[in-house]
Structures are given as C-alpha cells and as structure tokens.
PDB file of N, CA and C in Angstrom:
ATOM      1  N   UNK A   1      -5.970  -3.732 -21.697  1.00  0.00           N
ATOM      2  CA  UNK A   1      -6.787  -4.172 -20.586  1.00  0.00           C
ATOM      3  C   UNK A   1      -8.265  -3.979 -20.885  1.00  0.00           C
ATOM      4  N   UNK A   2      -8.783  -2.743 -21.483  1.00  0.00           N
ATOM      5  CA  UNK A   2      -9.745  -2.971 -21.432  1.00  0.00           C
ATOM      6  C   UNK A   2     -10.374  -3.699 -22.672  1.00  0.00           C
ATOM      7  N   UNK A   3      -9.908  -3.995 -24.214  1.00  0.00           N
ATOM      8  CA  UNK A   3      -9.882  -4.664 -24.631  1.00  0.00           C
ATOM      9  C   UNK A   3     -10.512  -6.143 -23.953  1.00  0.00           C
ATOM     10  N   UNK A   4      -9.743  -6.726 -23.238  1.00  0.00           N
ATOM     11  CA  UNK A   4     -10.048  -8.283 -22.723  1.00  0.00           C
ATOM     12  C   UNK A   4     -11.243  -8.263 -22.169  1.00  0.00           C
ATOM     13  N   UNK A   5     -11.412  -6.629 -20.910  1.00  0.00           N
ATOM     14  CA  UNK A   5     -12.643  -6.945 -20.005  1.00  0.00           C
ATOM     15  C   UNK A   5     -13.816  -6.964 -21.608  1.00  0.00           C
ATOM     16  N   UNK A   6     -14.051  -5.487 -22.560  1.00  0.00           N
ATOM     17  CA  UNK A   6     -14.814  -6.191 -23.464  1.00  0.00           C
ATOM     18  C   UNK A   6     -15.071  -7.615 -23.984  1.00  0.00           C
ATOM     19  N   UNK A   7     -13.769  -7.977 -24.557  1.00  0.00           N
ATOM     20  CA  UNK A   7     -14.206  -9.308 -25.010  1.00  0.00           C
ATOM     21  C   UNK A   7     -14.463 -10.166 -23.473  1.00  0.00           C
ATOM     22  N   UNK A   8     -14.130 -10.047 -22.386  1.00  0.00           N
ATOM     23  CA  UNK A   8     -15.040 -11.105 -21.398  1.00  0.00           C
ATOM     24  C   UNK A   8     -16.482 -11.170 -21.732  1.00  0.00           C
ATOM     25  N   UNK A   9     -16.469  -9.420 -21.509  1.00  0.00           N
ATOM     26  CA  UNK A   9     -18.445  -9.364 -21.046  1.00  0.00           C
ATOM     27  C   UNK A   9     -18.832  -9.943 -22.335  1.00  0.00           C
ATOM     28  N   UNK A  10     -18.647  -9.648 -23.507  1.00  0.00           N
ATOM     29  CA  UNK A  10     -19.398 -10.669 -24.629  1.00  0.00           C
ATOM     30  C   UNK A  10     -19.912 -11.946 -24.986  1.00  0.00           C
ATOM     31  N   UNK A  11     -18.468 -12.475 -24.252  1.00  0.00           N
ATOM     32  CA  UNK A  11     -18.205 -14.314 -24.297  1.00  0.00           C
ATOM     33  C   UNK A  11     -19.247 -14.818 -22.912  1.00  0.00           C
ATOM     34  N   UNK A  12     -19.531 -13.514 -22.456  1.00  0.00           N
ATOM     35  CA  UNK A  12     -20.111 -14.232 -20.678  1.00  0.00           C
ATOM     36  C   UNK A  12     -21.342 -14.822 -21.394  1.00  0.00           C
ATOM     37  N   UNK A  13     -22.019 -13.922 -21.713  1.00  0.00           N
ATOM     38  CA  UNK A  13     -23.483 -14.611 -22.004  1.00  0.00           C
ATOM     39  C   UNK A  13     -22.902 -15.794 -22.599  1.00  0.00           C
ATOM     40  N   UNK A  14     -22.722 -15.994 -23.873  1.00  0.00           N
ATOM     41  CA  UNK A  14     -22.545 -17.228 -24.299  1.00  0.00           C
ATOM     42  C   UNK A  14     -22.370 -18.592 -23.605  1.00  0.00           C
ATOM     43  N   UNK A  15     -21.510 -18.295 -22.425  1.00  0.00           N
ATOM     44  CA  UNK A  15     -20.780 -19.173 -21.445  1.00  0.00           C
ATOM     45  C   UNK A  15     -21.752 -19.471 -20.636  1.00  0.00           C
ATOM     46  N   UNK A  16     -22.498 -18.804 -19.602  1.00  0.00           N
ATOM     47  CA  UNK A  16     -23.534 -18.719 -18.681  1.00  0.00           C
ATOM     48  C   UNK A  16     -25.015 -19.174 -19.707  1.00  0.00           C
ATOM     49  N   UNK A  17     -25.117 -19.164 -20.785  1.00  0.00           N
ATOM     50  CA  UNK A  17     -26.469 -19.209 -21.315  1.00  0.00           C
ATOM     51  C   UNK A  17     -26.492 -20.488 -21.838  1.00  0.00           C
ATOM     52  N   UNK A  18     -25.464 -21.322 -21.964  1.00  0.00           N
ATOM     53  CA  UNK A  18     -25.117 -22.629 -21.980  1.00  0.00           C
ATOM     54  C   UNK A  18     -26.322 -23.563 -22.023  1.00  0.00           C
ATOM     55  N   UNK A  19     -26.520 -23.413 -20.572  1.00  0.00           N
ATOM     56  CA  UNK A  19     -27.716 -24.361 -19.830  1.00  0.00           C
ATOM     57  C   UNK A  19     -28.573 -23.226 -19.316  1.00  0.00           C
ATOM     58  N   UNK A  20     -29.994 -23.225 -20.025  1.00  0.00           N
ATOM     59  CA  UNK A  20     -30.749 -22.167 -20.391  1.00  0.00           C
ATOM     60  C   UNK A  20     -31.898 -22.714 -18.625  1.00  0.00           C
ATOM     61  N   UNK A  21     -31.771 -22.303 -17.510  1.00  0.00           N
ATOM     62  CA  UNK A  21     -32.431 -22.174 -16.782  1.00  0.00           C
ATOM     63  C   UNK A  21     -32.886 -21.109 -16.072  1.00  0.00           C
ATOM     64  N   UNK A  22     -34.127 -20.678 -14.786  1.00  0.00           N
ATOM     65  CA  UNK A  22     -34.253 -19.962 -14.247  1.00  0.00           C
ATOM     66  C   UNK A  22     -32.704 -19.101 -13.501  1.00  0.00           C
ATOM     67  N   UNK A  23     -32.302 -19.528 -13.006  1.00  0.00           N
ATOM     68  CA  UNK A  23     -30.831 -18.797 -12.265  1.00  0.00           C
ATOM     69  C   UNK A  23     -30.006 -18.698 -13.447  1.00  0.00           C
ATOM     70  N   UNK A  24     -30.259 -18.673 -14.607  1.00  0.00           N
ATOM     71  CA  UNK A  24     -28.794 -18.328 -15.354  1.00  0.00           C
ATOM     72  C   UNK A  24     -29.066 -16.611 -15.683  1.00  0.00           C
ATOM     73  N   UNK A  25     -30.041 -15.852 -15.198  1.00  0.00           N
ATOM     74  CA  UNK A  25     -30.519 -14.806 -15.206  1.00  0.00           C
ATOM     75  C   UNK A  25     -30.325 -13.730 -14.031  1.00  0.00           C
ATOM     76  N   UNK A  26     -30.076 -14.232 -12.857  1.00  0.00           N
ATOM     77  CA  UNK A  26     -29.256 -13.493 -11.722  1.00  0.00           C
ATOM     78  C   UNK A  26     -27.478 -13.734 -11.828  1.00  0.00           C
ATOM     79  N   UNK A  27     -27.385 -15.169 -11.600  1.00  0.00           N
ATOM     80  CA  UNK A  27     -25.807 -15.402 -12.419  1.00  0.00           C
ATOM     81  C   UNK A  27     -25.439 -14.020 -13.153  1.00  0.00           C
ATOM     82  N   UNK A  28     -26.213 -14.601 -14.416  1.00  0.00           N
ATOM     83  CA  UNK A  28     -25.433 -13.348 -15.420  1.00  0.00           C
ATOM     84  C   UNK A  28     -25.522 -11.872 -15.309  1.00  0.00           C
ATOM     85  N   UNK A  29     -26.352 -11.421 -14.139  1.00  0.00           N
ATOM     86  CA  UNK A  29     -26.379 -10.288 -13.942  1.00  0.00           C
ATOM     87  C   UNK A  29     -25.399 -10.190 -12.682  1.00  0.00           C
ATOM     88  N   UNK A  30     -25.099 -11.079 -11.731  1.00  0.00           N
ATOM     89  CA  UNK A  30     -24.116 -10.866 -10.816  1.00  0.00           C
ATOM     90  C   UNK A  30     -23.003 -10.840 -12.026  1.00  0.00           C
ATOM     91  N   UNK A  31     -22.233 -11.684 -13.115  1.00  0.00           N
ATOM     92  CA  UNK A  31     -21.227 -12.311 -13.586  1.00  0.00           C
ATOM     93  C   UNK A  31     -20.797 -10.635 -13.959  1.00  0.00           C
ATOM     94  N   UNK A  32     -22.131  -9.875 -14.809  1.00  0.00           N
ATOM     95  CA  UNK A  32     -21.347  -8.763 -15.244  1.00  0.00           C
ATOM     96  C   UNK A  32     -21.561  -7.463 -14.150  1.00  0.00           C
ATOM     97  N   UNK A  33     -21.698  -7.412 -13.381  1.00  0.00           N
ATOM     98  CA  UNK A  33     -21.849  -7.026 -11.764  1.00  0.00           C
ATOM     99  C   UNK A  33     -20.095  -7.126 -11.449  1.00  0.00           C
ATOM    100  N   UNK A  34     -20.098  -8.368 -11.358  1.00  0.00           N
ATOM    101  CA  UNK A  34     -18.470  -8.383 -11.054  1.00  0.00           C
ATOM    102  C   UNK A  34     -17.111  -8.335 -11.533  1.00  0.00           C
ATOM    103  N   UNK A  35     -17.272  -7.924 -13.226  1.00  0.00           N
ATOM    104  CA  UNK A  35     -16.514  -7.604 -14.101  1.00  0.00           C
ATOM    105  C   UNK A  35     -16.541  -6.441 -13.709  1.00  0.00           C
ATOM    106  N   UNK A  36     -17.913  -5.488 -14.209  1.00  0.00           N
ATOM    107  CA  UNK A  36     -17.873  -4.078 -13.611  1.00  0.00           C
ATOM    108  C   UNK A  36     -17.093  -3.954 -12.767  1.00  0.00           C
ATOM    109  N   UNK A  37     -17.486  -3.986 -11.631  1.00  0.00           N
ATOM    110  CA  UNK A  37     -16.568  -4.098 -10.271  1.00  0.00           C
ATOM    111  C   UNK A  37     -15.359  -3.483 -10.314  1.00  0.00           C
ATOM    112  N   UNK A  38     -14.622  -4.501 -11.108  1.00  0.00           N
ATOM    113  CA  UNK A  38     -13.036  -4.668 -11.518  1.00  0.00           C
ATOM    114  C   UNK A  38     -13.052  -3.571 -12.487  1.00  0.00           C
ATOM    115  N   UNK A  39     -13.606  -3.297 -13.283  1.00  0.00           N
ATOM    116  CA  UNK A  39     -13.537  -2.154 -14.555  1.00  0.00           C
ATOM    117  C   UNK A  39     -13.294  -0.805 -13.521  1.00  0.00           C
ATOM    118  N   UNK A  40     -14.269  -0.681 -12.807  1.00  0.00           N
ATOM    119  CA  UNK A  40     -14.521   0.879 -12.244  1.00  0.00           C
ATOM    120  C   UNK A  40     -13.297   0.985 -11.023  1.00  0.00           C
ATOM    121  N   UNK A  41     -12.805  -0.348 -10.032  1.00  0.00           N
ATOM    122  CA  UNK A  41     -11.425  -0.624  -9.775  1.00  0.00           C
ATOM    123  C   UNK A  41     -10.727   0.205 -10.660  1.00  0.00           C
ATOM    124  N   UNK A  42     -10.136   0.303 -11.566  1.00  0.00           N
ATOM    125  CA  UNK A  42      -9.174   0.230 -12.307  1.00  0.00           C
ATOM    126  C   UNK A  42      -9.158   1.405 -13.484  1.00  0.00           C
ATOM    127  N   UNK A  43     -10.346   2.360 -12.805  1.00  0.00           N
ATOM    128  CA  UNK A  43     -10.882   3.836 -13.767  1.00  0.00           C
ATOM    129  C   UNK A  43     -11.104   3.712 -14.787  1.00  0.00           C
ATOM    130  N   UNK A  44     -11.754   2.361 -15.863  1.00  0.00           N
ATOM    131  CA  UNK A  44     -12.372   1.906 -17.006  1.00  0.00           C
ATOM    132  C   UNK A  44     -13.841   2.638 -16.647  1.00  0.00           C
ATOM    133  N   UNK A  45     -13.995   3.556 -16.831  1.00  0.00           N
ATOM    134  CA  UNK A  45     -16.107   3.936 -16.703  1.00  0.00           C
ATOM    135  C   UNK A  45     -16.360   3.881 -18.003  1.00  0.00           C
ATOM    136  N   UNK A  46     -15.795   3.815 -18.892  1.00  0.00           N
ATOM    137  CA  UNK A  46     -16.698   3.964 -19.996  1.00  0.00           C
ATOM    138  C   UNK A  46     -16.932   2.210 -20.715  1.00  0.00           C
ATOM    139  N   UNK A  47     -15.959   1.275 -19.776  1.00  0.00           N
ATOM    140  CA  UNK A  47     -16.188   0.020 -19.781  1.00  0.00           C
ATOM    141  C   UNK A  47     -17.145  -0.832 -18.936  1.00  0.00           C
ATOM    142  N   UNK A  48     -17.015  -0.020 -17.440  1.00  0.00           N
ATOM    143  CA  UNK A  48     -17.789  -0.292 -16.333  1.00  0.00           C
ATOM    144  C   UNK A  48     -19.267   0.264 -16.683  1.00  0.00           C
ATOM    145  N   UNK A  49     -19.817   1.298 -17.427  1.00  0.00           N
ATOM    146  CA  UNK A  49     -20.891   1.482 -17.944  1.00  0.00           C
ATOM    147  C   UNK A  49     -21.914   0.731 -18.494  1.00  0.00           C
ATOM    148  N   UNK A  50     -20.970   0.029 -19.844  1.00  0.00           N
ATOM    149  CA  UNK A  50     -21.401  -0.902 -20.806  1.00  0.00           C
ATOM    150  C   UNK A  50     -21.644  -1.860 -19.869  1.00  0.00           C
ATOM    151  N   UNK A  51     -21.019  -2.400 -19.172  1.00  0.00           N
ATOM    152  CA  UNK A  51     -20.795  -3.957 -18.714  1.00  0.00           C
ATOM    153  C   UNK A  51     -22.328  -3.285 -17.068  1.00  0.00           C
ATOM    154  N   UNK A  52     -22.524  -2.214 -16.881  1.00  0.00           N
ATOM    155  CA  UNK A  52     -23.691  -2.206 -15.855  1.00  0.00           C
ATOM    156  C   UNK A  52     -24.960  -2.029 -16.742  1.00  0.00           C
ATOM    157  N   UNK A  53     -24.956  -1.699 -18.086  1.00  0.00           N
ATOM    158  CA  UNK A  53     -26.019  -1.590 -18.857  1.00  0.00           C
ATOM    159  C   UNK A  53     -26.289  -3.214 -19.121  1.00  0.00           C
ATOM    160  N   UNK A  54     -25.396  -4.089 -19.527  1.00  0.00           N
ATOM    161  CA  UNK A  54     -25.622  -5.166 -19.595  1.00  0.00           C
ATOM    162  C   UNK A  54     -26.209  -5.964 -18.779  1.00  0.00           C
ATOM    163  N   UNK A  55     -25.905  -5.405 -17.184  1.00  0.00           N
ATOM    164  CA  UNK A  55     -26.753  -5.957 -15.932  1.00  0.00           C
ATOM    165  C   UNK A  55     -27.863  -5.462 -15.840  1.00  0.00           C
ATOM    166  N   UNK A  56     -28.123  -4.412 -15.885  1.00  0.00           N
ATOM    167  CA  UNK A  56     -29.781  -3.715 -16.126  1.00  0.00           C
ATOM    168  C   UNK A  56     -30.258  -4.256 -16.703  1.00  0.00           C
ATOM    169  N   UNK A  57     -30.013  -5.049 -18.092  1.00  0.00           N
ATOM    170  CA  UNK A  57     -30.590  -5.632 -19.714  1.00  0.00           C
ATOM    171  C   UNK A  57     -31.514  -6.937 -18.921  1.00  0.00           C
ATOM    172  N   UNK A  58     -30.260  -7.418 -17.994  1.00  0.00           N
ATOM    173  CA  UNK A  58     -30.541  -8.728 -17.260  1.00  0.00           C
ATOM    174  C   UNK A  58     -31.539  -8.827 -16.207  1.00  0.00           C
ATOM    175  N   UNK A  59     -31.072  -7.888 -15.324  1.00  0.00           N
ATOM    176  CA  UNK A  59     -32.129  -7.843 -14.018  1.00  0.00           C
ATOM    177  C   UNK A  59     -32.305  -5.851 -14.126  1.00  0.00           C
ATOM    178  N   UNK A  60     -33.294  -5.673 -14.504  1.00  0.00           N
ATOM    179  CA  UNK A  60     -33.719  -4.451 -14.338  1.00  0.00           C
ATOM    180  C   UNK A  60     -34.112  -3.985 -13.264  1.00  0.00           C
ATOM    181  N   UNK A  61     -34.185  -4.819 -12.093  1.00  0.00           N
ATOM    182  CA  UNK A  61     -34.511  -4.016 -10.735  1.00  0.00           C
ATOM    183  C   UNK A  61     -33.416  -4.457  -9.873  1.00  0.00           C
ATOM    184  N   UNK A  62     -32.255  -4.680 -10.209  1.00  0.00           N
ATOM    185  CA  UNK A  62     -31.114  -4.418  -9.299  1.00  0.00           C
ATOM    186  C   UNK A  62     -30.296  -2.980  -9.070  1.00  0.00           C
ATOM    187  N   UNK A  63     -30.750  -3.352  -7.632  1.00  0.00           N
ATOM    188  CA  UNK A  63     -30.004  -1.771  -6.900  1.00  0.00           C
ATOM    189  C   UNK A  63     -28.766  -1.744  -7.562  1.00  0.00           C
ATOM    190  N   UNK A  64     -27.659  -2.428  -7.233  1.00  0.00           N
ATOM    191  CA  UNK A  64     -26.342  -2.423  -7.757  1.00  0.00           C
ATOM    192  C   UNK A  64     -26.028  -2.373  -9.129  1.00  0.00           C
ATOM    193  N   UNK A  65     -26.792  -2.838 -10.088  1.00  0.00           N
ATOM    194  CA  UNK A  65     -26.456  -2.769 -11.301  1.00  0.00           C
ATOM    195  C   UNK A  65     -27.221  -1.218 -11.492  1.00  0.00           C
ATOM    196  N   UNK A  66     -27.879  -0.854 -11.484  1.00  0.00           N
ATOM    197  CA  UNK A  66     -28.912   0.391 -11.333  1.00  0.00           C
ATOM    198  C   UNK A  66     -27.879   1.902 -10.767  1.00  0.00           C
ATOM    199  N   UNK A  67     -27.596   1.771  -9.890  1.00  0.00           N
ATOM    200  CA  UNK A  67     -26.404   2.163  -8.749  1.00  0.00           C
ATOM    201  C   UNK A  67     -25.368   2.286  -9.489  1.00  0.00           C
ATOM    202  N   UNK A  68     -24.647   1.539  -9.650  1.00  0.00           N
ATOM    203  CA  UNK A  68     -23.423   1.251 -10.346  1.00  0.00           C
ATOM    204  C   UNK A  68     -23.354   2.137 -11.795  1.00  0.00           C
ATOM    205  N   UNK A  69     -24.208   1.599 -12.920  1.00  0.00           N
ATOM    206  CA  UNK A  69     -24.649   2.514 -13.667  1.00  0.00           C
ATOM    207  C   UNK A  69     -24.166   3.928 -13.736  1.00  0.00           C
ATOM    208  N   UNK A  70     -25.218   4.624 -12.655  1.00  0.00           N
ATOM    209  CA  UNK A  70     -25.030   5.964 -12.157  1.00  0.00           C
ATOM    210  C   UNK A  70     -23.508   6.435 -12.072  1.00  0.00           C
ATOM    211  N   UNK A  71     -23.112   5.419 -10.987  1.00  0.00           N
ATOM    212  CA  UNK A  71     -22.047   5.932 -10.679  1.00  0.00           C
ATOM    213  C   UNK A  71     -20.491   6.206 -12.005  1.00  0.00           C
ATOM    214  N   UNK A  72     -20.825   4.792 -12.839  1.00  0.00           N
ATOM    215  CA  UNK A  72     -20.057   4.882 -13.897  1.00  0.00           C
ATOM    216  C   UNK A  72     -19.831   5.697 -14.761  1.00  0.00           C
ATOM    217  N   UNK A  73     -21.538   6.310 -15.105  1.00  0.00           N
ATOM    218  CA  UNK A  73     -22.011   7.647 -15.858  1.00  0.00           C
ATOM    219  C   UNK A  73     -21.419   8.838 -14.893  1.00  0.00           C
ATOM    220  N   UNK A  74     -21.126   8.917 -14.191  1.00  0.00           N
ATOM    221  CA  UNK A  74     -20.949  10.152 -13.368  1.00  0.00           C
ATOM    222  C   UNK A  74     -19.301   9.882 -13.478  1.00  0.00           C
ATOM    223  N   UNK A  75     -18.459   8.909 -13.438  1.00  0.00           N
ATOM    224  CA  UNK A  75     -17.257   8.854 -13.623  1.00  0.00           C
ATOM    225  C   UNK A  75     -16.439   9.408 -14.971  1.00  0.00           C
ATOM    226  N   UNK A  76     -17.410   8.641 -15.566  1.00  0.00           N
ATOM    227  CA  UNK A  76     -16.616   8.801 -17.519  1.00  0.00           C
ATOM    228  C   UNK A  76     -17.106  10.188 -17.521  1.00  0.00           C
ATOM    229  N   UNK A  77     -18.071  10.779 -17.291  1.00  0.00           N
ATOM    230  CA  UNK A  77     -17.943  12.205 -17.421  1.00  0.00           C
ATOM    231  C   UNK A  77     -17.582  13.113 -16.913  1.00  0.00           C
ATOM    232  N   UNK A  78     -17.186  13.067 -15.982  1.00  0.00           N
ATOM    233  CA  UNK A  78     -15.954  13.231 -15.088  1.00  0.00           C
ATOM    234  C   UNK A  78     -15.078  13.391 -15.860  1.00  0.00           C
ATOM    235  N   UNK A  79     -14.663  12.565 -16.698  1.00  0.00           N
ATOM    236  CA  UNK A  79     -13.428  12.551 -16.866  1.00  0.00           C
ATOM    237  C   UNK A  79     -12.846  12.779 -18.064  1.00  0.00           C
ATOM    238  N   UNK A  80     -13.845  13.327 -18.755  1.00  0.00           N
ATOM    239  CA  UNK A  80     -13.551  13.930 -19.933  1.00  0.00           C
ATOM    240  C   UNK A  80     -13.334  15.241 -20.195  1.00  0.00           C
ATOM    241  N   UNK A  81     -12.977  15.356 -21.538  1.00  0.00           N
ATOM    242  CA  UNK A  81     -12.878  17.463 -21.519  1.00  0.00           C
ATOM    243  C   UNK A  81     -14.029  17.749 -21.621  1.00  0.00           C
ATOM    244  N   UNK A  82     -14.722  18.934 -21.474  1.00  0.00           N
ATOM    245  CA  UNK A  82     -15.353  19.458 -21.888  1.00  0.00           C
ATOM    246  C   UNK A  82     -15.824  19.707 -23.592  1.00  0.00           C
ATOM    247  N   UNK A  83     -16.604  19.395 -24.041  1.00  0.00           N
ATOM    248  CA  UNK A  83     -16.826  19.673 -25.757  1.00  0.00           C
ATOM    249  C   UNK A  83     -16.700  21.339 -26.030  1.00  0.00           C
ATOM    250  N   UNK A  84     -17.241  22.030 -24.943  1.00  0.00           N
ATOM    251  CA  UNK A  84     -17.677  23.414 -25.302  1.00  0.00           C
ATOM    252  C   UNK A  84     -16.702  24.244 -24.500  1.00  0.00           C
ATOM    253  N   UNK A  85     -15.894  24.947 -25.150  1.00  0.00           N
ATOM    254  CA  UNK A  85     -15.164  26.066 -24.347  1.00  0.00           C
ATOM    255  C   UNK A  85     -15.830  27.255 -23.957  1.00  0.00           C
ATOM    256  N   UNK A  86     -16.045  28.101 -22.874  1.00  0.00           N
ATOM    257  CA  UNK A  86     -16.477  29.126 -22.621  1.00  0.00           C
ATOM    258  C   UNK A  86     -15.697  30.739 -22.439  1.00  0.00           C
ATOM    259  N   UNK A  87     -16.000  31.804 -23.606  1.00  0.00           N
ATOM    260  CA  UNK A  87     -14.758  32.565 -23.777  1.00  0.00           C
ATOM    261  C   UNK A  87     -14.349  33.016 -22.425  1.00  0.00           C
ATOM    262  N   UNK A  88     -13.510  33.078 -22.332  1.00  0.00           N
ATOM    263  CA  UNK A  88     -12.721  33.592 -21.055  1.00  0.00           C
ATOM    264  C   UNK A  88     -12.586  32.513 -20.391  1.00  0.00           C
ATOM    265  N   UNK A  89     -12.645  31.645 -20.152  1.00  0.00           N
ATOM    266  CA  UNK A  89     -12.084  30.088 -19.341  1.00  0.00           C
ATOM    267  C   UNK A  89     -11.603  29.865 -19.508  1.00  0.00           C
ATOM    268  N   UNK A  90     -10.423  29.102 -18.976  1.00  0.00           N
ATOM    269  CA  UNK A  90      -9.395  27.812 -19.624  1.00  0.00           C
ATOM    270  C   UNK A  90      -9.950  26.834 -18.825  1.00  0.00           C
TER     271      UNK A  90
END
C-alpha cells in the first residue's frame, strides 16, 4: 500500500503539470493534500509526511499542508522506538 501511494505522489506532478498554467499550482498542492489525507487515514506518517512536504514545496503558505506536516511529524515519531535506551527503563 504504501508503495502505490509513493508511486502516485511522483506520477502526480507529471500528470497535473501537463498543461503548465496558473492553477496547476494550488491543484497540485490540493492533489497531494488529498493523498496525504488518505496516507495519515490509514497510519502511513512517514508517507503522509513526504507527500505534505511536497505540498509545502507547492504552496508554502498553506495552513493544511503546513498543519498536516506537523501533525505527520508528530505521528511517525510517535511511533517509533526509541534510538536511546535509558539504564533502568524498559
């Protein structure tokens, strides 16, 4: 699964950049806006990350891609082990 969402977000630009106008620049920042979406749905953050960095790349002053971001970064690390053990912890 997450395989495919990668290869989506890649192929998007290509697809959307087609016909090189003013709106193909919110488009493509909604397009990977709403992949995200579905990524962080489905507890992909370290996919939903990439794919909100890609919306930042696009529109750098969107709340939601900006937002989202955050939230993705705060998920995937979440959800990892720890690198550093501390003696006496498990």
């Amino acid at each position: 699964m997450k395989m495919a969402v990668v290869i989506a977000a890649l192929l998007l630009p290509t697809v959307l950049l087609a016909s090189v106008t003013e709106t193909v620049v919110p488009s493509t920042c909604v397009a990977y806006l709403a992949v995200a979406g579905t990524a962080m749905e489905s507890g992909d953050f370290d996919v939903a990350l990439l794919l909100y960095e890609k919306a930042v790349e696009r529109d750098p002053h969107s709340r939601e891609a900006l937002a989202g971001r955050l939230i993705a970064f705060a998920g995937s690390y979440d959800s990892k082990e720890p690198y550093i053990k501390i003696a006496g912890q498990d």
